[in-house]
C-alpha atoms as a PDB file:
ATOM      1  CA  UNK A   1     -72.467 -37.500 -52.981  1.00  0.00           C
ATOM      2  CA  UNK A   2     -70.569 -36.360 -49.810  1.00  0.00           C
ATOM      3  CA  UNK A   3     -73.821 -37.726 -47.237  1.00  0.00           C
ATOM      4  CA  UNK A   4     -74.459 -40.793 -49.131  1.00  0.00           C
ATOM      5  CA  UNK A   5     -70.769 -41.387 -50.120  1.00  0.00           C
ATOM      6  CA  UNK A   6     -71.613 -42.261 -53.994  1.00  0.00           C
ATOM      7  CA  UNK A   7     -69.941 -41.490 -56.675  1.00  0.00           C
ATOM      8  CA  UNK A   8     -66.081 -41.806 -57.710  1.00  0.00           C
ATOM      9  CA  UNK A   9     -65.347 -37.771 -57.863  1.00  0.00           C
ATOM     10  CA  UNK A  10     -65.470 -34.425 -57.771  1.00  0.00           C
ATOM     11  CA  UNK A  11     -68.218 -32.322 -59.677  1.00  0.00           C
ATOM     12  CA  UNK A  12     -68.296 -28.542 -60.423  1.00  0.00           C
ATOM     13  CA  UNK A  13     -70.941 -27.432 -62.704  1.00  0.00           C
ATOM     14  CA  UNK A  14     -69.737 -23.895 -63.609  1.00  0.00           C
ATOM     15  CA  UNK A  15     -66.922 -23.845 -65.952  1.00  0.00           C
ATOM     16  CA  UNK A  16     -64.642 -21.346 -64.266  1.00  0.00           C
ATOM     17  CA  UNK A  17     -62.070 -20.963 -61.679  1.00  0.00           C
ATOM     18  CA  UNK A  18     -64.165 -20.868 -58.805  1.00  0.00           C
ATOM     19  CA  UNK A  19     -65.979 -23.611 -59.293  1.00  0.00           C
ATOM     20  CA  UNK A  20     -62.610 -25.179 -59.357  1.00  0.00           C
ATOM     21  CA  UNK A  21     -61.333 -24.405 -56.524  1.00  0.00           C
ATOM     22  CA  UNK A  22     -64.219 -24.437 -54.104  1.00  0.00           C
ATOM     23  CA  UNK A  23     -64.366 -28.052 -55.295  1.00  0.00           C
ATOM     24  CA  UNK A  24     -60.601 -28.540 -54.428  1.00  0.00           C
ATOM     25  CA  UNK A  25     -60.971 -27.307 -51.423  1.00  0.00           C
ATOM     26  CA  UNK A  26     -64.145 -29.530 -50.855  1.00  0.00           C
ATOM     27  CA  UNK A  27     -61.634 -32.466 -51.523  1.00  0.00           C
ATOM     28  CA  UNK A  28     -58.664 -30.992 -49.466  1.00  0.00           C
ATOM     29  CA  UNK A  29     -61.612 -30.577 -46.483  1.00  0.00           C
ATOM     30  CA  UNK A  30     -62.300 -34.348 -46.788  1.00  0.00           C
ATOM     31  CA  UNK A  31     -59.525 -35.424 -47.169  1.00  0.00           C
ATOM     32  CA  UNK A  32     -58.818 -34.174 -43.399  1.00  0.00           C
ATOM     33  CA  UNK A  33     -61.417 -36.210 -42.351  1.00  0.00           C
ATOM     34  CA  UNK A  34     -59.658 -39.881 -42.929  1.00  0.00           C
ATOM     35  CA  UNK A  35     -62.243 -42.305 -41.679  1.00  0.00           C
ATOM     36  CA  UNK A  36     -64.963 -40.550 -44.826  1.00  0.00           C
ATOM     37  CA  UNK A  37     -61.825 -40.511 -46.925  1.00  0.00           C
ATOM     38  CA  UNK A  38     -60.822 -43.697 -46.760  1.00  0.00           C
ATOM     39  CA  UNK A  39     -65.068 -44.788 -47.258  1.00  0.00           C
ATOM     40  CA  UNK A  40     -64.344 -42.470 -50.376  1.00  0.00           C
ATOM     41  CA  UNK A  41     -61.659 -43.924 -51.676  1.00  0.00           C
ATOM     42  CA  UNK A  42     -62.769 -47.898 -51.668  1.00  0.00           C
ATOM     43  CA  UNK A  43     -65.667 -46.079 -53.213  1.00  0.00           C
ATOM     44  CA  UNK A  44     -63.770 -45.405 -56.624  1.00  0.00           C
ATOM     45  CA  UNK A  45     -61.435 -48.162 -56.555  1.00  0.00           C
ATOM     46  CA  UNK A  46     -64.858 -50.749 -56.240  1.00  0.00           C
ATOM     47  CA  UNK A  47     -65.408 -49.284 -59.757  1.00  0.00           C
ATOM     48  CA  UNK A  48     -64.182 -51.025 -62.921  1.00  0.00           C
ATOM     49  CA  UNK A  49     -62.728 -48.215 -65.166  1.00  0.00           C
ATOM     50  CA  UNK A  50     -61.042 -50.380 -67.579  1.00  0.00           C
ATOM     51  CA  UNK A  51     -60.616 -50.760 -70.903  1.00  0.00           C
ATOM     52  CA  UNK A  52     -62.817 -53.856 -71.520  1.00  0.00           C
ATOM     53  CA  UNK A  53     -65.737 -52.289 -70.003  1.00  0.00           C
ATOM     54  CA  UNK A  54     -65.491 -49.021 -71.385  1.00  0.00           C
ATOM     55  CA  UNK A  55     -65.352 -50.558 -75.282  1.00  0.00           C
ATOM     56  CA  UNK A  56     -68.402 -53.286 -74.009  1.00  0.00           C
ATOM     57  CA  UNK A  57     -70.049 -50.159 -73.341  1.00  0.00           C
ATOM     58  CA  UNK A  58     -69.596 -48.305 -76.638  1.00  0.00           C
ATOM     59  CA  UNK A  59     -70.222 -51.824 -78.142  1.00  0.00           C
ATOM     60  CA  UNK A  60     -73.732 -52.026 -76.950  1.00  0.00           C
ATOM     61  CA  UNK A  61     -74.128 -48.382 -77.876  1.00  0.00           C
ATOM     62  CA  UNK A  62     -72.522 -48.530 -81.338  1.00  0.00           C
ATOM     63  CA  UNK A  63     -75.785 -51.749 -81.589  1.00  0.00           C
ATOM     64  CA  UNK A  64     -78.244 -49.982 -80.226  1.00  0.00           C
ATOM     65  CA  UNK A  65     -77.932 -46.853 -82.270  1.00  0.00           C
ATOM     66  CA  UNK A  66     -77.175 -48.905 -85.343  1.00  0.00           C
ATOM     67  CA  UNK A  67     -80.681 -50.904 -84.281  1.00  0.00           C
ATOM     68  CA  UNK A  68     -82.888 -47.323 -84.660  1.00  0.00           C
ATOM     69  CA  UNK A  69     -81.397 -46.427 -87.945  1.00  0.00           C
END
């Protein structure tokens, strides 16, 4: 969320070309403006994207689907 600065991407919800490149040229526009930029991009790198948490994750999902059956 651009106002908020949330988030770790980019989002286009209409699967075509223009979608993709009005949100390019959302991130090009930004990226212009280094002082939100550079809030942007300790943003994303706070996150933990690795492996370990990404298999905890479909761990505890793996249980808790296993659980309802």
């Amino acid at each position: 969320d651009e106002s908020s600065l949330t988030g770790t991407g980019f989002v286009f919800e209409e699967y075509d070309s223009g979608a993709l490149l009005s949100v390019i040229e959302k991130g090009v526009g930004l990226f212009g403006r280094k002082r939100t930029w550079s809030k942007i991009i300790k943003q994303a790198m706070s996150q933990d994207f690795s492996w370990e948490k990404s298999a905890a994750q479909y761990s505890d999902l793996y249980h808790k689907i296993l659980q309802k059956t």
